[in-house]
PDB file of N, CA and C in Angstrom:
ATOM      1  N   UNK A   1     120.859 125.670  86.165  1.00  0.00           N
ATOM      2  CA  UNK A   1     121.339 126.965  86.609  1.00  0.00           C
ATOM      3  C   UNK A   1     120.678 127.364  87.922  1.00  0.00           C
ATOM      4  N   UNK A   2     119.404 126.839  87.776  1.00  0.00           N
ATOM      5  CA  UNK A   2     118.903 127.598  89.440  1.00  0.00           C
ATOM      6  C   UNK A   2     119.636 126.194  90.701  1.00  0.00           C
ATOM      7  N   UNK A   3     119.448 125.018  90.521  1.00  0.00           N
ATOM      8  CA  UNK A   3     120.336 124.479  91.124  1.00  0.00           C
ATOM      9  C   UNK A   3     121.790 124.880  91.784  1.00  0.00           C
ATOM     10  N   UNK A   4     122.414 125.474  90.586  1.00  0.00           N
ATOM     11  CA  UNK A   4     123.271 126.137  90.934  1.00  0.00           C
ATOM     12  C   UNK A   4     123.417 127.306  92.094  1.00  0.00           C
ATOM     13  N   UNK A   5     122.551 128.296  91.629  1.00  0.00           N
ATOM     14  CA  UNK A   5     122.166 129.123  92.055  1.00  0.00           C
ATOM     15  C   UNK A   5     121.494 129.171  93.757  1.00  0.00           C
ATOM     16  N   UNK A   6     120.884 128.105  94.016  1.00  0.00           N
ATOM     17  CA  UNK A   6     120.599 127.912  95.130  1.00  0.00           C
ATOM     18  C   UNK A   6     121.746 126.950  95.906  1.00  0.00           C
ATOM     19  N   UNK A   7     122.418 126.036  95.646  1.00  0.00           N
ATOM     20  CA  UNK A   7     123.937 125.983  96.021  1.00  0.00           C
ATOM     21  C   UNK A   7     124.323 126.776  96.868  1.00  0.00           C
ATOM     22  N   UNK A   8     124.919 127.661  95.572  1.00  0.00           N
ATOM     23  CA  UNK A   8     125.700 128.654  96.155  1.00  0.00           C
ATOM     24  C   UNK A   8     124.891 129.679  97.225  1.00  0.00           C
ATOM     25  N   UNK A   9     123.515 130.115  97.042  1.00  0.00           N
ATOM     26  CA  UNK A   9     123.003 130.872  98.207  1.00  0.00           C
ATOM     27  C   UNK A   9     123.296 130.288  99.612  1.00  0.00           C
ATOM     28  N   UNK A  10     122.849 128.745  99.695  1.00  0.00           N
ATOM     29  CA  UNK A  10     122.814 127.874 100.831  1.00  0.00           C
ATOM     30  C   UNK A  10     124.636 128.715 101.295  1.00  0.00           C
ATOM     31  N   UNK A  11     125.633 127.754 100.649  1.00  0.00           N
ATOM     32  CA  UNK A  11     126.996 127.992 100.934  1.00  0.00           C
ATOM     33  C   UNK A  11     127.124 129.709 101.563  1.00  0.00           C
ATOM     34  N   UNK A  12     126.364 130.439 100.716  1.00  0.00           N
ATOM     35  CA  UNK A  12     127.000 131.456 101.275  1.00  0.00           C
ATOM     36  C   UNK A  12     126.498 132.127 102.410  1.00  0.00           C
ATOM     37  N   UNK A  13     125.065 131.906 102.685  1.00  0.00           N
ATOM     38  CA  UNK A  13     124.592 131.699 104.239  1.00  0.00           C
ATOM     39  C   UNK A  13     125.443 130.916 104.836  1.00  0.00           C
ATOM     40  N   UNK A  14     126.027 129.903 105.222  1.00  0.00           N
ATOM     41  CA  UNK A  14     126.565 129.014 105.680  1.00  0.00           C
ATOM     42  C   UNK A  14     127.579 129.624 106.338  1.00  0.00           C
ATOM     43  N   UNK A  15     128.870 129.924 105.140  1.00  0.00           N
ATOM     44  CA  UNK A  15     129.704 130.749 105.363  1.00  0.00           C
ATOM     45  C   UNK A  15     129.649 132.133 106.004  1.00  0.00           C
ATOM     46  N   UNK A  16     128.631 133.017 105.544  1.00  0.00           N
ATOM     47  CA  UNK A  16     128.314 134.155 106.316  1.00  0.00           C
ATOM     48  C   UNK A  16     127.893 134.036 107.961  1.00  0.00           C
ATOM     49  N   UNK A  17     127.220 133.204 108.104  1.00  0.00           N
ATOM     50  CA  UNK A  17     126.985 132.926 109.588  1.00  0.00           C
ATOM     51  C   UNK A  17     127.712 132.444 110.306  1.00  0.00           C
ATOM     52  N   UNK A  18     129.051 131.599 109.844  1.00  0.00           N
ATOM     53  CA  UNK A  18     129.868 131.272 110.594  1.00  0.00           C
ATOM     54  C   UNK A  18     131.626 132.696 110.918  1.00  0.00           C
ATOM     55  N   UNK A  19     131.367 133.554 110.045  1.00  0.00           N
ATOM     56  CA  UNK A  19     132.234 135.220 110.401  1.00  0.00           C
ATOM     57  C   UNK A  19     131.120 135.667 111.199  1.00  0.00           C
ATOM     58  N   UNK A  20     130.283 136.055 111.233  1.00  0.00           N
ATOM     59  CA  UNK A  20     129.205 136.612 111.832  1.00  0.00           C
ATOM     60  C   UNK A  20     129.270 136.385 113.904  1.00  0.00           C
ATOM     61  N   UNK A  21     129.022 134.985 113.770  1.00  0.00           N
ATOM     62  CA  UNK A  21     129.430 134.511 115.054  1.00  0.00           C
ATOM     63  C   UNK A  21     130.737 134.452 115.524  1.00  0.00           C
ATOM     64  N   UNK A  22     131.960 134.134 114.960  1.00  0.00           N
ATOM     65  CA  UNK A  22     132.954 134.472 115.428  1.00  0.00           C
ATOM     66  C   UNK A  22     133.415 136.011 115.367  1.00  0.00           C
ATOM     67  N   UNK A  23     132.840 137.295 114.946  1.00  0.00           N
ATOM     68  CA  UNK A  23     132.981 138.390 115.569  1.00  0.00           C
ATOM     69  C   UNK A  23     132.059 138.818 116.589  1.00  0.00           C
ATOM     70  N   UNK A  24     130.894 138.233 116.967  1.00  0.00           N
ATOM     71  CA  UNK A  24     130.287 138.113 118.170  1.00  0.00           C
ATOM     72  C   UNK A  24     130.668 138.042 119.368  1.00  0.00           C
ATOM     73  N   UNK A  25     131.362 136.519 119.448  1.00  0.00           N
ATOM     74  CA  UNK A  25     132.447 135.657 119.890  1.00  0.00           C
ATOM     75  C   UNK A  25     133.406 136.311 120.662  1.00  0.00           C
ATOM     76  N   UNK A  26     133.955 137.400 119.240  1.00  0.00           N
ATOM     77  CA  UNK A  26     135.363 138.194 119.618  1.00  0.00           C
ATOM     78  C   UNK A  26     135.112 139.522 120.318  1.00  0.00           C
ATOM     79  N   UNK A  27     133.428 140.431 119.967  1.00  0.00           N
ATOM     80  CA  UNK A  27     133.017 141.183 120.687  1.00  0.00           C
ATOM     81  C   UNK A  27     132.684 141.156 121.559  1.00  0.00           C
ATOM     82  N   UNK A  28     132.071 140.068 122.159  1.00  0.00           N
ATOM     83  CA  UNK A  28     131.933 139.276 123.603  1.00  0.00           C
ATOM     84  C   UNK A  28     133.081 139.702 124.572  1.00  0.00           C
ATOM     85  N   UNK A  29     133.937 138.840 124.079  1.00  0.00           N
ATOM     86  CA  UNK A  29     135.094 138.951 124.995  1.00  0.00           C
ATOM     87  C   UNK A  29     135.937 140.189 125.313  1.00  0.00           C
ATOM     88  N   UNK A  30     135.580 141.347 123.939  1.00  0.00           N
ATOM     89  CA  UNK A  30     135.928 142.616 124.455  1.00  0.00           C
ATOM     90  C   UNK A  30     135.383 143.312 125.472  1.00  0.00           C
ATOM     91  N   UNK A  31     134.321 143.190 125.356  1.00  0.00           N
ATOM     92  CA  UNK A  31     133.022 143.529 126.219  1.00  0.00           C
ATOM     93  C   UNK A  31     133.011 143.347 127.728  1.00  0.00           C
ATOM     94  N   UNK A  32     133.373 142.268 127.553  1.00  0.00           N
ATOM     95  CA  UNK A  32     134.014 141.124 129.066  1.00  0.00           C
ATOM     96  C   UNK A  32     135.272 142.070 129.458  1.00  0.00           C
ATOM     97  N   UNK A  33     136.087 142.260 129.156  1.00  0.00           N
ATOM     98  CA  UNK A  33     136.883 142.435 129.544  1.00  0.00           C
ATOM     99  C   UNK A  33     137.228 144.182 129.536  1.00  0.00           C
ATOM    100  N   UNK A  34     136.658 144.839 128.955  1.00  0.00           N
ATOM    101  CA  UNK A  34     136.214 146.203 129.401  1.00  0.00           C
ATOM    102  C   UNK A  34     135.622 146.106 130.697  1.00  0.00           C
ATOM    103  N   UNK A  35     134.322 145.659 130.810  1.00  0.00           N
ATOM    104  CA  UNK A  35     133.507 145.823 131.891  1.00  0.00           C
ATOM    105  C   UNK A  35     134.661 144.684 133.271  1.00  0.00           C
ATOM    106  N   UNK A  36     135.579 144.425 132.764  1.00  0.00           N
ATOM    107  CA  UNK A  36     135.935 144.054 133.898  1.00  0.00           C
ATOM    108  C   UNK A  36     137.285 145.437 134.612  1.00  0.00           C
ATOM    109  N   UNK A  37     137.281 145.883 133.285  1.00  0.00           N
ATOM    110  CA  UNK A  37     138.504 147.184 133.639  1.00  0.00           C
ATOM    111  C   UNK A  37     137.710 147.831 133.703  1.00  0.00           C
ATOM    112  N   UNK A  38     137.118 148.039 133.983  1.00  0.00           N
ATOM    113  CA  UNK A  38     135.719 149.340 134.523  1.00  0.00           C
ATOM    114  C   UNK A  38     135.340 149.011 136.178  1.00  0.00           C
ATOM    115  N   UNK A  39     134.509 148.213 136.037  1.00  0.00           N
ATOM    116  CA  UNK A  39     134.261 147.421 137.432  1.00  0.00           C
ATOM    117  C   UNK A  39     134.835 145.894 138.033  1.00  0.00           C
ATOM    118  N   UNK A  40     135.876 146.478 139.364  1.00  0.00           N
ATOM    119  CA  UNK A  40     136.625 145.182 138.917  1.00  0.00           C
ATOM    120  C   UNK A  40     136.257 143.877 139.140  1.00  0.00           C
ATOM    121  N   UNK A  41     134.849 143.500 139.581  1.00  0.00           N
ATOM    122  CA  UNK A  41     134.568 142.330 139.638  1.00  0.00           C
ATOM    123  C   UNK A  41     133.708 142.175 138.339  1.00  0.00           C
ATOM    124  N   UNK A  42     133.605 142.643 137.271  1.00  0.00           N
ATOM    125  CA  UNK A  42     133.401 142.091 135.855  1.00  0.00           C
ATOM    126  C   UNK A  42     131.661 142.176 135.529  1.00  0.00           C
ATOM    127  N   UNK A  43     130.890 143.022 135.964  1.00  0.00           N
ATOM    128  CA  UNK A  43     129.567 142.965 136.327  1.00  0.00           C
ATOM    129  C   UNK A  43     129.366 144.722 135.493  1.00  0.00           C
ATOM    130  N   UNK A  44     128.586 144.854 134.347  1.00  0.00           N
ATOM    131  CA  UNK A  44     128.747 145.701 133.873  1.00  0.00           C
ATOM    132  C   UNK A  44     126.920 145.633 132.769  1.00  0.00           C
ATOM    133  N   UNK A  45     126.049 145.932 132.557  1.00  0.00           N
ATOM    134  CA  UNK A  45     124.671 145.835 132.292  1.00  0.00           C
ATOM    135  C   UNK A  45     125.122 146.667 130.892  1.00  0.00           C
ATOM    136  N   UNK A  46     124.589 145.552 129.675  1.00  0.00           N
ATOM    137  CA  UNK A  46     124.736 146.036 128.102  1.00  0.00           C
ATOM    138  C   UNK A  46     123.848 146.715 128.121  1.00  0.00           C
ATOM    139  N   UNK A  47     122.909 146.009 128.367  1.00  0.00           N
ATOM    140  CA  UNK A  47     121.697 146.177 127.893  1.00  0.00           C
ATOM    141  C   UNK A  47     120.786 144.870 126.942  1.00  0.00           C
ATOM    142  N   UNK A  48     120.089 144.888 126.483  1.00  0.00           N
ATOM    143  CA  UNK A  48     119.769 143.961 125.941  1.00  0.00           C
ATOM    144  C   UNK A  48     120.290 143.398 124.355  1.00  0.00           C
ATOM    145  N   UNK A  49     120.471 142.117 124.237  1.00  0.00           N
ATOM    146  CA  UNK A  49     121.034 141.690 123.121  1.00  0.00           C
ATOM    147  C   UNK A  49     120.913 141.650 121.781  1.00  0.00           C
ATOM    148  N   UNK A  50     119.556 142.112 121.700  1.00  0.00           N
ATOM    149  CA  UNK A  50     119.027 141.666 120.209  1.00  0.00           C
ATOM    150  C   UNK A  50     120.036 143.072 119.529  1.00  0.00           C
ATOM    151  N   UNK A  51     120.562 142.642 118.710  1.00  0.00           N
ATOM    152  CA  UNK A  51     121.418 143.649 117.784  1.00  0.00           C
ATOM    153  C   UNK A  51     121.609 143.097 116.735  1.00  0.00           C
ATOM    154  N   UNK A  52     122.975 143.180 115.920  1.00  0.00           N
ATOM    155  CA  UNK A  52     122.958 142.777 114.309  1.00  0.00           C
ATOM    156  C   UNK A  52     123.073 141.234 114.416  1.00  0.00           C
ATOM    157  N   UNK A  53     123.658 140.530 115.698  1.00  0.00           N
ATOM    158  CA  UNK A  53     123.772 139.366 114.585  1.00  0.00           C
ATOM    159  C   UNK A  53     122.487 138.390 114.926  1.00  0.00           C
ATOM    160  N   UNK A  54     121.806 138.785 115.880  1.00  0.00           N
ATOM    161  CA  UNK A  54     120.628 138.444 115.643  1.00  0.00           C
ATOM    162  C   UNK A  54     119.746 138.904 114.658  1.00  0.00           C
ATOM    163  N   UNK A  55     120.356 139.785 114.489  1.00  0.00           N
ATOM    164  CA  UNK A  55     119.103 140.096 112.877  1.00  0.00           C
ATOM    165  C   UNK A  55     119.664 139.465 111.956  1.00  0.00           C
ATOM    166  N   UNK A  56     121.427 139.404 111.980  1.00  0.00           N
ATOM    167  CA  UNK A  56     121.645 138.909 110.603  1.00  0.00           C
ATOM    168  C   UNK A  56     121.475 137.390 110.550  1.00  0.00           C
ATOM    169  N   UNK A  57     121.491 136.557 111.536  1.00  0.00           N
ATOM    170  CA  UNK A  57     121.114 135.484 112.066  1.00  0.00           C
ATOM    171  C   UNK A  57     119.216 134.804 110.839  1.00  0.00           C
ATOM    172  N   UNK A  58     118.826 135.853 111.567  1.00  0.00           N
ATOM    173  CA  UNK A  58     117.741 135.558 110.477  1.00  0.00           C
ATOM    174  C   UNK A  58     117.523 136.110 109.229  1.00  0.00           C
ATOM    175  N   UNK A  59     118.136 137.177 108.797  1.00  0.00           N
ATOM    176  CA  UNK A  59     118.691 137.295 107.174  1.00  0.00           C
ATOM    177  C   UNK A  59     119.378 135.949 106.864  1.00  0.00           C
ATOM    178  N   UNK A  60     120.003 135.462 107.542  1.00  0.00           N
ATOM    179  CA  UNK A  60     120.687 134.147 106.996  1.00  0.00           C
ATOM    180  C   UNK A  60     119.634 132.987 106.680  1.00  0.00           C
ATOM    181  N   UNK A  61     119.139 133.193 107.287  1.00  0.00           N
ATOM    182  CA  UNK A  61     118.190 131.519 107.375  1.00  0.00           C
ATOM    183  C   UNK A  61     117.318 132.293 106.330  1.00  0.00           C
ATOM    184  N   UNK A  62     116.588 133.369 106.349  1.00  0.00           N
ATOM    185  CA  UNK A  62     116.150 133.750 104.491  1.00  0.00           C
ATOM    186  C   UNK A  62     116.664 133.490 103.739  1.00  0.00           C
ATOM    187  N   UNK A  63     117.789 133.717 103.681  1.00  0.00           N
ATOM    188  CA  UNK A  63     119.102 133.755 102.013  1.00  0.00           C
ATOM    189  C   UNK A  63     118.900 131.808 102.040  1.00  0.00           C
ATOM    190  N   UNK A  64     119.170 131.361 103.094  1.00  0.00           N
ATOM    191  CA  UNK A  64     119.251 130.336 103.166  1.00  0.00           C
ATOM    192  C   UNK A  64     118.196 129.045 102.854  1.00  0.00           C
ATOM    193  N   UNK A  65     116.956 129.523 103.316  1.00  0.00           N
ATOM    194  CA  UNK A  65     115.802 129.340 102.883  1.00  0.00           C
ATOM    195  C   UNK A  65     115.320 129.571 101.827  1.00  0.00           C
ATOM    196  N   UNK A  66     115.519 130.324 100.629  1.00  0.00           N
ATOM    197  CA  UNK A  66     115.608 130.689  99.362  1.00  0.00           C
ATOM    198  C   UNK A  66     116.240 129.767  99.041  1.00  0.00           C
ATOM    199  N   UNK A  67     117.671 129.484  99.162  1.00  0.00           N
ATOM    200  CA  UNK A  67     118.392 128.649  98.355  1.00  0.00           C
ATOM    201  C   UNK A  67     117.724 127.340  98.244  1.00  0.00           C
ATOM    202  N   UNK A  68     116.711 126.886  99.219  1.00  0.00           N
ATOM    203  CA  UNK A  68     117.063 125.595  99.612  1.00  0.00           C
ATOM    204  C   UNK A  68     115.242 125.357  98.637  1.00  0.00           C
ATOM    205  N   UNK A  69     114.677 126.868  98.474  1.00  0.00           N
ATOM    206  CA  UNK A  69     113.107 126.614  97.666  1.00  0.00           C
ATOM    207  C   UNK A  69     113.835 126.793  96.375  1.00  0.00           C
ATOM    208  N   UNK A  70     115.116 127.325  96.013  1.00  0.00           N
ATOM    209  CA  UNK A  70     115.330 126.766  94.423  1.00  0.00           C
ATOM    210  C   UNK A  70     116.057 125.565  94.131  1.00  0.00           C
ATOM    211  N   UNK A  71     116.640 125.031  95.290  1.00  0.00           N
ATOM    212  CA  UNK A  71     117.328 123.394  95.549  1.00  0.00           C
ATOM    213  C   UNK A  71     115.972 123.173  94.516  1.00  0.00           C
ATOM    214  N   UNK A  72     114.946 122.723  95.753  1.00  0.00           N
ATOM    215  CA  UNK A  72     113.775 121.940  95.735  1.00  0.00           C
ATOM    216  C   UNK A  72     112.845 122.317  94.922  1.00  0.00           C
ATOM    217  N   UNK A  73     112.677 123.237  94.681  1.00  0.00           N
ATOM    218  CA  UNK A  73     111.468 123.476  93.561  1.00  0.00           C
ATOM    219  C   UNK A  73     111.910 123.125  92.092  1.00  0.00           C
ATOM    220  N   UNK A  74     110.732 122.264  91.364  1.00  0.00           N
ATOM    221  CA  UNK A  74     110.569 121.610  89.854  1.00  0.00           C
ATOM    222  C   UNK A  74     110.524 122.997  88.875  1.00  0.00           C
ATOM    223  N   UNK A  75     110.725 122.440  87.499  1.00  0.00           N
ATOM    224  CA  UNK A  75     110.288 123.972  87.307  1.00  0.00           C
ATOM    225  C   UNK A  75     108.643 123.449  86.539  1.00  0.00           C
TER     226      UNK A  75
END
């Protein structure tokens, strides 16, 4: 059961990080393309990046890292 259990954690980090980055991806390019209808040579200052999916980025590799100490751990 914990086999199991860590499985499925791994998978669902896996899966979660790969929606995660493709709305990044897709916010990116909104972003881009605002700041290019704003200023028209496309040059527009966010600010700095660290936001959710860098945090969730490493929530993932926890969830993920968990899974992988009940993969591996005996009981």
């Amino acid at each position: 059961m914990r086999n199991l259990l860590g499985y499925f954690l791994i998978a669902q980090a896996i899966m979660t990080g790969i929606i995660v980055y493709s709305i990044f991806q897709l916010s990116d390019s909104i972003k881009a393309s605002a700041a290019y209808v704003v200023s028209k040579n496309g040059q527009l200052s966010w600010g700095m990046e660290f936001g959710m999916p860098t945090f969730a980025l490493f929530l993932l590799i926890a969830v993920a890292g968990l899974g992988i100490y009940l993969v591996v751990m005996k009981k």
